[in-house]
C-alpha atoms as a PDB file:
ATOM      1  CA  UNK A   1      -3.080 -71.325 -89.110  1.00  0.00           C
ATOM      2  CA  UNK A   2      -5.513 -69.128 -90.013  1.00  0.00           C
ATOM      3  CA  UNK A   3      -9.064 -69.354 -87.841  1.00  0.00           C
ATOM      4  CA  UNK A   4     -12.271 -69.800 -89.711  1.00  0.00           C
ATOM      5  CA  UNK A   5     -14.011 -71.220 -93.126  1.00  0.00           C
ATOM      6  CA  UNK A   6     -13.589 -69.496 -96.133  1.00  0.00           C
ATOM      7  CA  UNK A   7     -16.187 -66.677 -96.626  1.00  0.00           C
ATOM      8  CA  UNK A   8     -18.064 -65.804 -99.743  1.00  0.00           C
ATOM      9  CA  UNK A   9     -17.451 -68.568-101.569  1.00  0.00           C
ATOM     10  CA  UNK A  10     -20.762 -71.119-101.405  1.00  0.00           C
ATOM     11  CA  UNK A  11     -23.046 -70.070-103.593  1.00  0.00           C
ATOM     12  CA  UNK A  12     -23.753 -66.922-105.953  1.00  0.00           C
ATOM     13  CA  UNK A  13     -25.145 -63.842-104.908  1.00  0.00           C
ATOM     14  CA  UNK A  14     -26.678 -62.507-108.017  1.00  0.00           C
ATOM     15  CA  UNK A  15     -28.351 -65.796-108.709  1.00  0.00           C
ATOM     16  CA  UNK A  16     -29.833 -65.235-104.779  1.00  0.00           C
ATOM     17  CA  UNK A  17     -30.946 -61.645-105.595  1.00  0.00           C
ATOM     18  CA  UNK A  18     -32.493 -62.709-108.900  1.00  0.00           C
ATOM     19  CA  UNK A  19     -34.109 -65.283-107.016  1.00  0.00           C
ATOM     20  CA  UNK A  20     -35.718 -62.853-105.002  1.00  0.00           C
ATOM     21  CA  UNK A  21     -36.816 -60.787-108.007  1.00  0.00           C
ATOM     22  CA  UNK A  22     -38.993 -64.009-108.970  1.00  0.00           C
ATOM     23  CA  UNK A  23     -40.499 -64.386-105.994  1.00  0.00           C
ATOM     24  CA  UNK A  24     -41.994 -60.565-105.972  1.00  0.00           C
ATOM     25  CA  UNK A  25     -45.112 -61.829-108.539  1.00  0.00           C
ATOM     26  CA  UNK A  26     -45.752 -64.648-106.173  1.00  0.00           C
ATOM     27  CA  UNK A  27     -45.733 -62.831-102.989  1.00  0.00           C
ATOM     28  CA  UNK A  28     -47.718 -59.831-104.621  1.00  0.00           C
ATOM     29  CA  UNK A  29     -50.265 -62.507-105.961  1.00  0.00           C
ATOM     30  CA  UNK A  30     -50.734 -63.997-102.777  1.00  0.00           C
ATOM     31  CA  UNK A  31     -50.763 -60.970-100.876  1.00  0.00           C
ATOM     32  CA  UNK A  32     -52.425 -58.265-102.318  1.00  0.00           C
ATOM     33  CA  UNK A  33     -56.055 -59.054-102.169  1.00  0.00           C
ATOM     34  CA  UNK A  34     -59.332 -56.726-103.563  1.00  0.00           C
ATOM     35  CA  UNK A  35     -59.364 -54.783 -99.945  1.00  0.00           C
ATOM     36  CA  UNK A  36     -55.954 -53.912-101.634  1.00  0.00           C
ATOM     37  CA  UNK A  37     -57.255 -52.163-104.376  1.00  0.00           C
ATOM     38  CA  UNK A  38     -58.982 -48.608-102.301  1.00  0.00           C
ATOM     39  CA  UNK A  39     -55.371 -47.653-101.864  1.00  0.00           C
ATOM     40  CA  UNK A  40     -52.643 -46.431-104.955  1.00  0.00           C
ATOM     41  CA  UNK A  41     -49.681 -49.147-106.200  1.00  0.00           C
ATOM     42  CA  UNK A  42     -47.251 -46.889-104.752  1.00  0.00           C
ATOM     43  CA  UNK A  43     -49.416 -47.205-101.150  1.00  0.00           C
ATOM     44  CA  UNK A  44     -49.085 -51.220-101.660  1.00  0.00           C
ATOM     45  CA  UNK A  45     -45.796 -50.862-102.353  1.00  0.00           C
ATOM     46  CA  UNK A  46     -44.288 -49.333 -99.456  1.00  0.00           C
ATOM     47  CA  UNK A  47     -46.395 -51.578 -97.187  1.00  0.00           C
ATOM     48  CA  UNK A  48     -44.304 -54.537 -99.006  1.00  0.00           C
ATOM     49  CA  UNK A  49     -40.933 -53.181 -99.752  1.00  0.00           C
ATOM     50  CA  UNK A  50     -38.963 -53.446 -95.717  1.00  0.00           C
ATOM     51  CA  UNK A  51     -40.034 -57.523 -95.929  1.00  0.00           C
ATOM     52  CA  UNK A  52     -38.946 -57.641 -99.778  1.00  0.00           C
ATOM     53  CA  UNK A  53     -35.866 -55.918 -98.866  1.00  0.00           C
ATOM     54  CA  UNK A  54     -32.463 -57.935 -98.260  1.00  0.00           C
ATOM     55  CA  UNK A  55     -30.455 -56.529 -95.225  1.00  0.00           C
ATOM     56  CA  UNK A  56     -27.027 -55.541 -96.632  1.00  0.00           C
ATOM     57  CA  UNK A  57     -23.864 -56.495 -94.327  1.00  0.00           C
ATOM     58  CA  UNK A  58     -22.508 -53.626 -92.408  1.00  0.00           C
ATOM     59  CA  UNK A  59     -19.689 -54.357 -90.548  1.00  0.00           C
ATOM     60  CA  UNK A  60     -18.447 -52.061 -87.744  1.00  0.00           C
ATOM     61  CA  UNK A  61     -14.470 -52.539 -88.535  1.00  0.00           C
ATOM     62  CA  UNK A  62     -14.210 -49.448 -86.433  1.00  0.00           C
ATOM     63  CA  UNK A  63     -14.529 -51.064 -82.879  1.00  0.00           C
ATOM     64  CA  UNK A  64     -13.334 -54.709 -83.298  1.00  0.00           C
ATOM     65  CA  UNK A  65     -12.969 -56.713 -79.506  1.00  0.00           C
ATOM     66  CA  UNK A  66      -9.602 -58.522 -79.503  1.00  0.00           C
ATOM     67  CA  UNK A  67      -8.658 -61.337 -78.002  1.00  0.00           C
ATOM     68  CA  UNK A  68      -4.982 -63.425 -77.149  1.00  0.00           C
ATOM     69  CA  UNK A  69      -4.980 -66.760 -75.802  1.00  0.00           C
ATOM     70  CA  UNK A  70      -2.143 -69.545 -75.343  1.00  0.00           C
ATOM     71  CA  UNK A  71      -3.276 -72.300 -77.644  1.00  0.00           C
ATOM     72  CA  UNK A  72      -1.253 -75.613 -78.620  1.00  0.00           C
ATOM     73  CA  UNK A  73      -0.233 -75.420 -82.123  1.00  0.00           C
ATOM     74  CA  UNK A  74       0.537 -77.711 -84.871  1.00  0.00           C
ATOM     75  CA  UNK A  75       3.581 -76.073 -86.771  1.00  0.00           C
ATOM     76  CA  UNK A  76       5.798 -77.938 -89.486  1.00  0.00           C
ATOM     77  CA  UNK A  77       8.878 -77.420 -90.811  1.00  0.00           C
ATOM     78  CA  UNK A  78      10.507 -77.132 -94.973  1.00  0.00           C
ATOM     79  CA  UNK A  79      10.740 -80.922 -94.743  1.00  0.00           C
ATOM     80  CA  UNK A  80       7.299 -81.601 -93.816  1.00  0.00           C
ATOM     81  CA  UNK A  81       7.706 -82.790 -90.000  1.00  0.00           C
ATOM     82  CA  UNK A  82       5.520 -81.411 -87.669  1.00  0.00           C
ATOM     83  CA  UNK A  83       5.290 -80.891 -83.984  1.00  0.00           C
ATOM     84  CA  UNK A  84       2.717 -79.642 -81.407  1.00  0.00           C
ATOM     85  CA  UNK A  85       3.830 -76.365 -79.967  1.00  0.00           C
ATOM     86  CA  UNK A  86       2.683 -73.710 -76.806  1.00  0.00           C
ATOM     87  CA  UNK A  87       1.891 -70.998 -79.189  1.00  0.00           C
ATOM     88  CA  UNK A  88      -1.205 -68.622 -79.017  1.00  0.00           C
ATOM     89  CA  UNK A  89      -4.344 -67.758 -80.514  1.00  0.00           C
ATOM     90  CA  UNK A  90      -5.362 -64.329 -81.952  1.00  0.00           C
ATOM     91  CA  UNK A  91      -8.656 -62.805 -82.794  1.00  0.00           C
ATOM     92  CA  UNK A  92     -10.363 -60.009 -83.972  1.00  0.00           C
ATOM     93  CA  UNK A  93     -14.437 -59.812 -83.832  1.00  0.00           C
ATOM     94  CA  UNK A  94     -16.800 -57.094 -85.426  1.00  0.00           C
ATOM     95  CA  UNK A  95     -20.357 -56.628 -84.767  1.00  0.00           C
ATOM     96  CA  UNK A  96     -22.285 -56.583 -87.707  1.00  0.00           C
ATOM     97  CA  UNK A  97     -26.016 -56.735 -88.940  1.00  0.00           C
ATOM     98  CA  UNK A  98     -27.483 -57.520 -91.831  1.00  0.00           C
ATOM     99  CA  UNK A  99     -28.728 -60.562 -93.554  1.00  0.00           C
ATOM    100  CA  UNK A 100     -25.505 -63.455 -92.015  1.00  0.00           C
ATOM    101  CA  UNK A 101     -25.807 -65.890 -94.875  1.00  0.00           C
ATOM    102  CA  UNK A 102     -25.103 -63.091 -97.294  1.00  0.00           C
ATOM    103  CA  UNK A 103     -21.307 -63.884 -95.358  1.00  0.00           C
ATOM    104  CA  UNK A 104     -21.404 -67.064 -97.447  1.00  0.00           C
ATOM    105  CA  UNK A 105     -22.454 -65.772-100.993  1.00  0.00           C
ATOM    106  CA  UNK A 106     -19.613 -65.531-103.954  1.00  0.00           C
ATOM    107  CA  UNK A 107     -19.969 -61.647-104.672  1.00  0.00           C
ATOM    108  CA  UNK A 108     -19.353 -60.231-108.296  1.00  0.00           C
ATOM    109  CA  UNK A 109     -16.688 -59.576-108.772  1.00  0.00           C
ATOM    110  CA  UNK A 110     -15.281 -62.632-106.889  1.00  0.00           C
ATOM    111  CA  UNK A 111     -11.648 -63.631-106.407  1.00  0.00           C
ATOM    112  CA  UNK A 112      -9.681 -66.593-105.321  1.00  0.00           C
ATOM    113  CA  UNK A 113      -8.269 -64.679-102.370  1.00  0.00           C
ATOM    114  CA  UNK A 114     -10.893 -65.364 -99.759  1.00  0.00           C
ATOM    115  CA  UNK A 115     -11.381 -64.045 -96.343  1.00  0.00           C
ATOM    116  CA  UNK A 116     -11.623 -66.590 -93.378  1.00  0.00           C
ATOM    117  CA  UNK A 117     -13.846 -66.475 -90.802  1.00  0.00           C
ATOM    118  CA  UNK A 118     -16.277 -67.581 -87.676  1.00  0.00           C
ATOM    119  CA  UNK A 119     -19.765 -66.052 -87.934  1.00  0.00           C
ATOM    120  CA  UNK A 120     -21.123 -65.959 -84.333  1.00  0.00           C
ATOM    121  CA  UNK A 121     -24.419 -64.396 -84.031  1.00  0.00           C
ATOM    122  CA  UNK A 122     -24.147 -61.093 -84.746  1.00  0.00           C
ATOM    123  CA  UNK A 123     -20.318 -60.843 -84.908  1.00  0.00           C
ATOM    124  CA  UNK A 124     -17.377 -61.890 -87.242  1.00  0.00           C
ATOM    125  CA  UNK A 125     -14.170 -63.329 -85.844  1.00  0.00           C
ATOM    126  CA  UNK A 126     -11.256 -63.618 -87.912  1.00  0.00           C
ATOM    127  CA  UNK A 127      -7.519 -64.545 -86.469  1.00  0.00           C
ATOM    128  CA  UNK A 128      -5.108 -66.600 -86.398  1.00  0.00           C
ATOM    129  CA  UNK A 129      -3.582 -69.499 -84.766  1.00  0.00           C
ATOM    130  CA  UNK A 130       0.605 -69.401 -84.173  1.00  0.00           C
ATOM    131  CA  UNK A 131       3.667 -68.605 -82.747  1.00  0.00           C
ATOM    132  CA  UNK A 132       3.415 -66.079 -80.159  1.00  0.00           C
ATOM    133  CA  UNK A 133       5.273 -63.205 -82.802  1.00  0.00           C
ATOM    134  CA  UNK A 134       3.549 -60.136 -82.522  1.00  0.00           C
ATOM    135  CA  UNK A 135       4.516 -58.617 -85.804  1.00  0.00           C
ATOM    136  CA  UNK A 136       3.610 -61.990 -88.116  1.00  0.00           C
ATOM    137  CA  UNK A 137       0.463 -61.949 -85.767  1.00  0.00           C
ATOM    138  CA  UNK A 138      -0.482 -58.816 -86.537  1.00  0.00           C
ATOM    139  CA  UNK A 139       0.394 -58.509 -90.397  1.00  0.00           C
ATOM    140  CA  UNK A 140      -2.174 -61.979 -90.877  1.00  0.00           C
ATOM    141  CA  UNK A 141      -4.837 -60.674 -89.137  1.00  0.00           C
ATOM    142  CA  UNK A 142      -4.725 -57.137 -90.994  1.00  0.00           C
ATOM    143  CA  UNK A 143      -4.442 -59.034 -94.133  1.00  0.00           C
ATOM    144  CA  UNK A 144      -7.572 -60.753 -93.060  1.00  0.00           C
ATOM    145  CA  UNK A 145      -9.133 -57.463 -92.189  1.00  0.00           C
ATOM    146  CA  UNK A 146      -8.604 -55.864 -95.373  1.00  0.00           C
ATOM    147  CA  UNK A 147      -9.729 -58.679 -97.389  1.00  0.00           C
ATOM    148  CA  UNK A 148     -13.061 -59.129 -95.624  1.00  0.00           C
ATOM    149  CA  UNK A 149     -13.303 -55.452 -95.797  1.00  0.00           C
ATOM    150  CA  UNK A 150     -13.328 -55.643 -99.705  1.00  0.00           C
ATOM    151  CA  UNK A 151     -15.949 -58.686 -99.564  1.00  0.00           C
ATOM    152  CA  UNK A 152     -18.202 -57.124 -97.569  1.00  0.00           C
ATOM    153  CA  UNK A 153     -18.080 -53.840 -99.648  1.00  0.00           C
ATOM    154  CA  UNK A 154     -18.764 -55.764-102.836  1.00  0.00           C
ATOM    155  CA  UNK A 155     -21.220 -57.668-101.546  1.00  0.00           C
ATOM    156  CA  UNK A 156     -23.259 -53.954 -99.861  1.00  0.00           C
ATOM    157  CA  UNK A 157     -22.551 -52.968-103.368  1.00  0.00           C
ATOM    158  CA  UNK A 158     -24.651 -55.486-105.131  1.00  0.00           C
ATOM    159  CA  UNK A 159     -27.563 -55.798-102.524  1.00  0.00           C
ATOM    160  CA  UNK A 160     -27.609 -52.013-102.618  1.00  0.00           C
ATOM    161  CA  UNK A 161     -28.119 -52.083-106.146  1.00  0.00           C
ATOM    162  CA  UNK A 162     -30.819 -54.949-106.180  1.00  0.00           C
ATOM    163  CA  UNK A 163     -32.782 -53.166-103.194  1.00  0.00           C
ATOM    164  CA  UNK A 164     -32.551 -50.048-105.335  1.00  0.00           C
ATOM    165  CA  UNK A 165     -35.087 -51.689-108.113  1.00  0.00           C
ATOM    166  CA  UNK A 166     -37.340 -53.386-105.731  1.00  0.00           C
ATOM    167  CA  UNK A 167     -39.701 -50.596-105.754  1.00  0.00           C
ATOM    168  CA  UNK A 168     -40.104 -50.480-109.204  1.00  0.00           C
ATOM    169  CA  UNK A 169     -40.905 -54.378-108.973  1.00  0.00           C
ATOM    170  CA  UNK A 170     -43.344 -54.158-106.816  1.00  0.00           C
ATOM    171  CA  UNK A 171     -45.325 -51.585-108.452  1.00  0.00           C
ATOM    172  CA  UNK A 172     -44.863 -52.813-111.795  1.00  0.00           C
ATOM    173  CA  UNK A 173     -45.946 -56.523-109.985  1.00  0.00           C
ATOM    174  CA  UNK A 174     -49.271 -54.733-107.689  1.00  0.00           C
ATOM    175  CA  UNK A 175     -50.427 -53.111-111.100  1.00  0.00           C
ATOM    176  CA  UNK A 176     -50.263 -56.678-112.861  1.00  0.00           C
ATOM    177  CA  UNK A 177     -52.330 -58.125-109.834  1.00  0.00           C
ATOM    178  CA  UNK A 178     -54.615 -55.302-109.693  1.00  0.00           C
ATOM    179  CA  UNK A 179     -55.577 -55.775-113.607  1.00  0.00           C
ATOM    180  CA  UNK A 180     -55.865 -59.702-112.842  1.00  0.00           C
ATOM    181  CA  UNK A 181     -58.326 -58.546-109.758  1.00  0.00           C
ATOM    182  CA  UNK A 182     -60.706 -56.141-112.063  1.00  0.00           C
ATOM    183  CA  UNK A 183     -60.674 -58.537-114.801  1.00  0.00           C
ATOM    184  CA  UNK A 184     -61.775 -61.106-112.053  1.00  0.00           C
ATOM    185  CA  UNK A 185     -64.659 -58.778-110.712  1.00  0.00           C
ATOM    186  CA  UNK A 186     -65.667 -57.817-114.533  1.00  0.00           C
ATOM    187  CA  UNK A 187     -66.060 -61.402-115.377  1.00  0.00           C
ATOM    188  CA  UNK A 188     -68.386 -61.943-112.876  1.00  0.00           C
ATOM    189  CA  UNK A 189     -70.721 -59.772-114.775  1.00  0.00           C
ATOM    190  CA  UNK A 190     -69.792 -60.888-118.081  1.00  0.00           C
ATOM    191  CA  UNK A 191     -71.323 -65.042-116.887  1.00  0.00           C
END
Protein backbone atom coordinates (compact mmCIF):
# COMPACT_ATOMS: atom_id res chain seq x y z
CA UNK A 1 0.00 0.00 0.00
CA UNK A 2 1.47 2.88 -1.06
CA UNK A 3 1.98 5.83 1.85
CA UNK A 4 0.61 9.24 1.19
CA UNK A 5 -2.22 11.40 -0.82
CA UNK A 6 -1.91 11.88 -4.27
CA UNK A 7 0.28 14.94 -5.17
CA UNK A 8 -0.35 17.53 -7.79
CA UNK A 9 -3.59 16.88 -8.46
CA UNK A 10 -6.01 19.64 -6.46
CA UNK A 11 -6.12 22.47 -8.23
CA UNK A 12 -4.31 24.13 -11.39
CA UNK A 13 -1.16 25.74 -11.33
CA UNK A 14 -1.36 28.07 -14.22
CA UNK A 15 -4.72 29.31 -13.10
CA UNK A 16 -2.63 30.02 -9.48
CA UNK A 17 0.21 31.83 -11.35
CA UNK A 18 -2.24 33.84 -13.45
CA UNK A 19 -3.86 34.61 -10.36
CA UNK A 20 -0.91 36.13 -9.14
CA UNK A 21 -0.37 38.13 -12.33
CA UNK A 22 -3.82 39.93 -11.35
CA UNK A 23 -2.98 40.71 -8.20
CA UNK A 24 0.40 42.75 -9.32
CA UNK A 25 -2.01 46.09 -10.29
CA UNK A 26 -3.59 45.78 -6.92
CA UNK A 27 -0.60 45.39 -4.84
CA UNK A 28 1.31 48.11 -6.97
CA UNK A 29 -1.82 50.43 -6.45
CA UNK A 30 -1.84 49.99 -2.93
CA UNK A 31 1.70 50.10 -2.44
CA UNK A 32 3.44 52.43 -4.37
CA UNK A 33 2.58 55.78 -3.01
CA UNK A 34 3.91 59.60 -4.34
CA UNK A 35 7.20 59.19 -1.91
CA UNK A 36 7.46 56.38 -4.61
CA UNK A 37 7.81 58.48 -7.39
CA UNK A 38 11.81 60.27 -6.54
CA UNK A 39 13.06 56.85 -7.44
CA UNK A 40 13.01 55.04 -11.34
CA UNK A 41 10.19 52.01 -12.11
CA UNK A 42 12.99 49.72 -12.35
CA UNK A 43 14.10 51.02 -8.49
CA UNK A 44 10.27 50.17 -7.43
CA UNK A 45 10.49 47.19 -9.02
CA UNK A 46 13.18 45.38 -7.45
CA UNK A 47 12.00 46.60 -4.03
CA UNK A 48 8.67 44.49 -4.98
CA UNK A 49 9.77 41.60 -7.03
CA UNK A 50 11.35 38.82 -3.86
CA UNK A 51 7.51 39.26 -2.16
CA UNK A 52 5.84 38.99 -5.78
CA UNK A 53 7.95 36.09 -6.44
CA UNK A 54 6.58 32.37 -5.97
CA UNK A 55 9.25 30.02 -4.35
CA UNK A 56 9.74 27.15 -6.85
CA UNK A 57 10.03 23.47 -5.24
CA UNK A 58 13.51 22.22 -5.03
CA UNK A 59 13.80 19.00 -3.81
CA UNK A 60 17.13 17.58 -2.57
CA UNK A 61 16.59 13.83 -4.08
CA UNK A 62 20.29 13.63 -3.52
CA UNK A 63 20.31 12.95 0.34
CA UNK A 64 16.91 11.31 1.12
CA UNK A 65 16.72 9.86 5.17
CA UNK A 66 15.28 6.32 5.04
CA UNK A 67 13.42 4.66 7.24
CA UNK A 68 12.10 0.61 7.89
CA UNK A 69 9.65 -0.19 10.41
CA UNK A 70 7.49 -3.46 11.20
CA UNK A 71 3.96 -2.33 10.55
CA UNK A 72 0.67 -4.60 10.50
CA UNK A 73 -0.58 -4.83 7.07
CA UNK A 74 -3.78 -5.37 5.36
CA UNK A 75 -2.93 -7.66 2.27
CA UNK A 76 -5.64 -9.53 0.05
CA UNK A 77 -5.56 -12.16 -2.10
CA UNK A 78 -6.97 -12.83 -6.30
CA UNK A 79 -10.28 -13.69 -4.65
CA UNK A 80 -10.70 -10.67 -2.69
CA UNK A 81 -10.14 -12.03 1.04
CA UNK A 82 -8.03 -10.18 3.10
CA UNK A 83 -6.01 -10.64 6.21
CA UNK A 84 -3.93 -8.49 8.63
CA UNK A 85 -0.30 -9.35 8.32
CA UNK A 86 3.38 -8.48 10.35
CA UNK A 87 4.78 -6.80 7.37
CA UNK A 88 6.82 -3.47 7.36
CA UNK A 89 6.79 0.01 6.49
CA UNK A 90 9.23 1.83 4.11
CA UNK A 91 10.06 5.42 3.60
CA UNK A 92 12.00 7.75 1.88
CA UNK A 93 12.00 11.69 2.95
CA UNK A 94 13.66 14.72 1.06
CA UNK A 95 14.15 18.10 2.36
CA UNK A 96 12.84 20.57 0.23
CA UNK A 97 11.97 24.40 0.15
CA UNK A 98 9.96 26.29 -1.72
CA UNK A 99 6.41 27.38 -1.72
CA UNK A 100 4.62 23.49 -0.02
CA UNK A 101 1.19 23.99 -1.50
CA UNK A 102 2.74 24.25 -4.93
CA UNK A 103 3.06 20.06 -3.86
CA UNK A 104 -0.71 20.08 -4.42
CA UNK A 105 -1.10 22.03 -7.79
CA UNK A 106 -1.98 19.94 -11.22
CA UNK A 107 1.21 21.04 -13.31
CA UNK A 108 0.99 21.41 -17.22
CA UNK A 109 1.53 19.04 -18.57
CA UNK A 110 -0.35 16.81 -16.06
CA UNK A 111 -0.85 13.05 -16.15
CA UNK A 112 -2.96 10.46 -14.51
CA UNK A 113 0.10 8.79 -13.03
CA UNK A 114 0.44 10.67 -9.79
CA UNK A 115 3.05 10.65 -7.18
CA UNK A 116 1.99 9.87 -3.49
CA UNK A 117 3.06 11.51 -0.70
CA UNK A 118 3.25 13.04 3.11
CA UNK A 119 4.33 16.70 3.16
CA UNK A 120 5.86 17.28 6.64
CA UNK A 121 7.21 20.65 7.12
CA UNK A 122 9.91 21.05 5.11
CA UNK A 123 10.29 17.43 3.90
CA UNK A 124 8.52 14.90 1.51
CA UNK A 125 7.99 11.29 2.51
CA UNK A 126 7.02 8.86 0.06
CA UNK A 127 7.00 4.80 0.76
CA UNK A 128 5.31 2.14 1.03
CA UNK A 129 3.46 -0.13 3.23
CA UNK A 130 4.04 -4.28 2.66
CA UNK A 131 5.53 -7.40 2.83
CA UNK A 132 8.90 -7.30 4.17
CA UNK A 133 10.48 -8.10 0.23
CA UNK A 134 13.28 -6.01 -0.31
CA UNK A 135 13.32 -6.03 -4.05
CA UNK A 136 9.24 -5.20 -4.52
CA UNK A 137 10.09 -2.64 -1.67
CA UNK A 138 12.55 -1.08 -3.36
CA UNK A 139 11.24 -1.08 -7.10
CA UNK A 140 7.75 0.95 -5.50
CA UNK A 141 9.52 3.37 -3.81
CA UNK A 142 11.94 4.20 -6.88
CA UNK A 143 8.91 4.28 -8.97
CA UNK A 144 7.63 6.81 -6.55
CA UNK A 145 10.89 8.65 -6.69
CA UNK A 146 11.02 9.05 -10.27
CA UNK A 147 7.56 10.11 -10.65
CA UNK A 148 7.71 12.89 -8.07
CA UNK A 149 10.95 13.74 -9.62
CA UNK A 150 9.12 14.54 -12.99
CA UNK A 151 6.28 16.56 -10.99
CA UNK A 152 8.41 18.57 -9.28
CA UNK A 153 10.50 19.40 -12.45
CA UNK A 154 7.38 20.42 -14.33
CA UNK A 155 6.06 22.22 -11.81
CA UNK A 156 10.02 24.43 -11.29
CA UNK A 157 9.47 24.62 -14.95
CA UNK A 158 6.32 26.62 -14.98
CA UNK A 159 6.98 28.85 -11.82
CA UNK A 160 10.36 29.50 -13.39
CA UNK A 161 8.78 30.71 -16.35
CA UNK A 162 6.02 32.88 -14.56
CA UNK A 163 8.78 34.44 -12.13
CA UNK A 164 10.71 35.14 -15.32
CA UNK A 165 7.91 37.91 -16.48
CA UNK A 166 7.25 39.33 -13.13
CA UNK A 167 9.63 42.05 -13.66
CA UNK A 168 8.26 43.17 -16.65
CA UNK A 169 4.78 43.28 -14.70
CA UNK A 170 5.76 45.23 -12.27
CA UNK A 171 7.28 47.88 -14.23
CA UNK A 172 4.78 47.93 -16.81
CA UNK A 173 2.13 48.03 -13.46
CA UNK A 174 4.54 51.05 -11.31
CA UNK A 175 4.49 53.12 -14.67
CA UNK A 176 0.53 52.76 -14.85
CA UNK A 177 0.39 53.91 -11.08
CA UNK A 178 2.87 56.53 -11.50
CA UNK A 179 0.73 58.19 -14.52
CA UNK A 180 -2.51 57.70 -12.22
CA UNK A 181 -0.30 59.62 -9.33
CA UNK A 182 0.77 62.77 -11.72
CA UNK A 183 -2.56 62.93 -13.19
CA UNK A 184 -3.78 63.02 -9.47
CA UNK A 185 -1.27 65.90 -8.48
CA UNK A 186 -2.07 67.81 -11.98
CA UNK A 187 -5.70 67.80 -11.20
CA UNK A 188 -5.26 69.45 -8.19
CA UNK A 189 -4.23 72.43 -10.14
CA UNK A 190 -6.58 72.04 -12.85
CA UNK A 191 -9.92 72.63 -9.76
Amino acid sequence: MIIGDALFRNNDLDNYLRAQVGAVDEHVRKTVTKADLGKTDSEIAQQHLPGARVEPLRVDFENPQKDVSEARVRVHDVFDGAVTIDGVRATRSFAFTGDPNLFSLKTNPYSSVLPHGLVRGNRIVIGMEGRNDAETLKREIDRQEQTLREYVERSKAQVDSHNAKLEALLIEAIARRRKALVGIDALKDRI
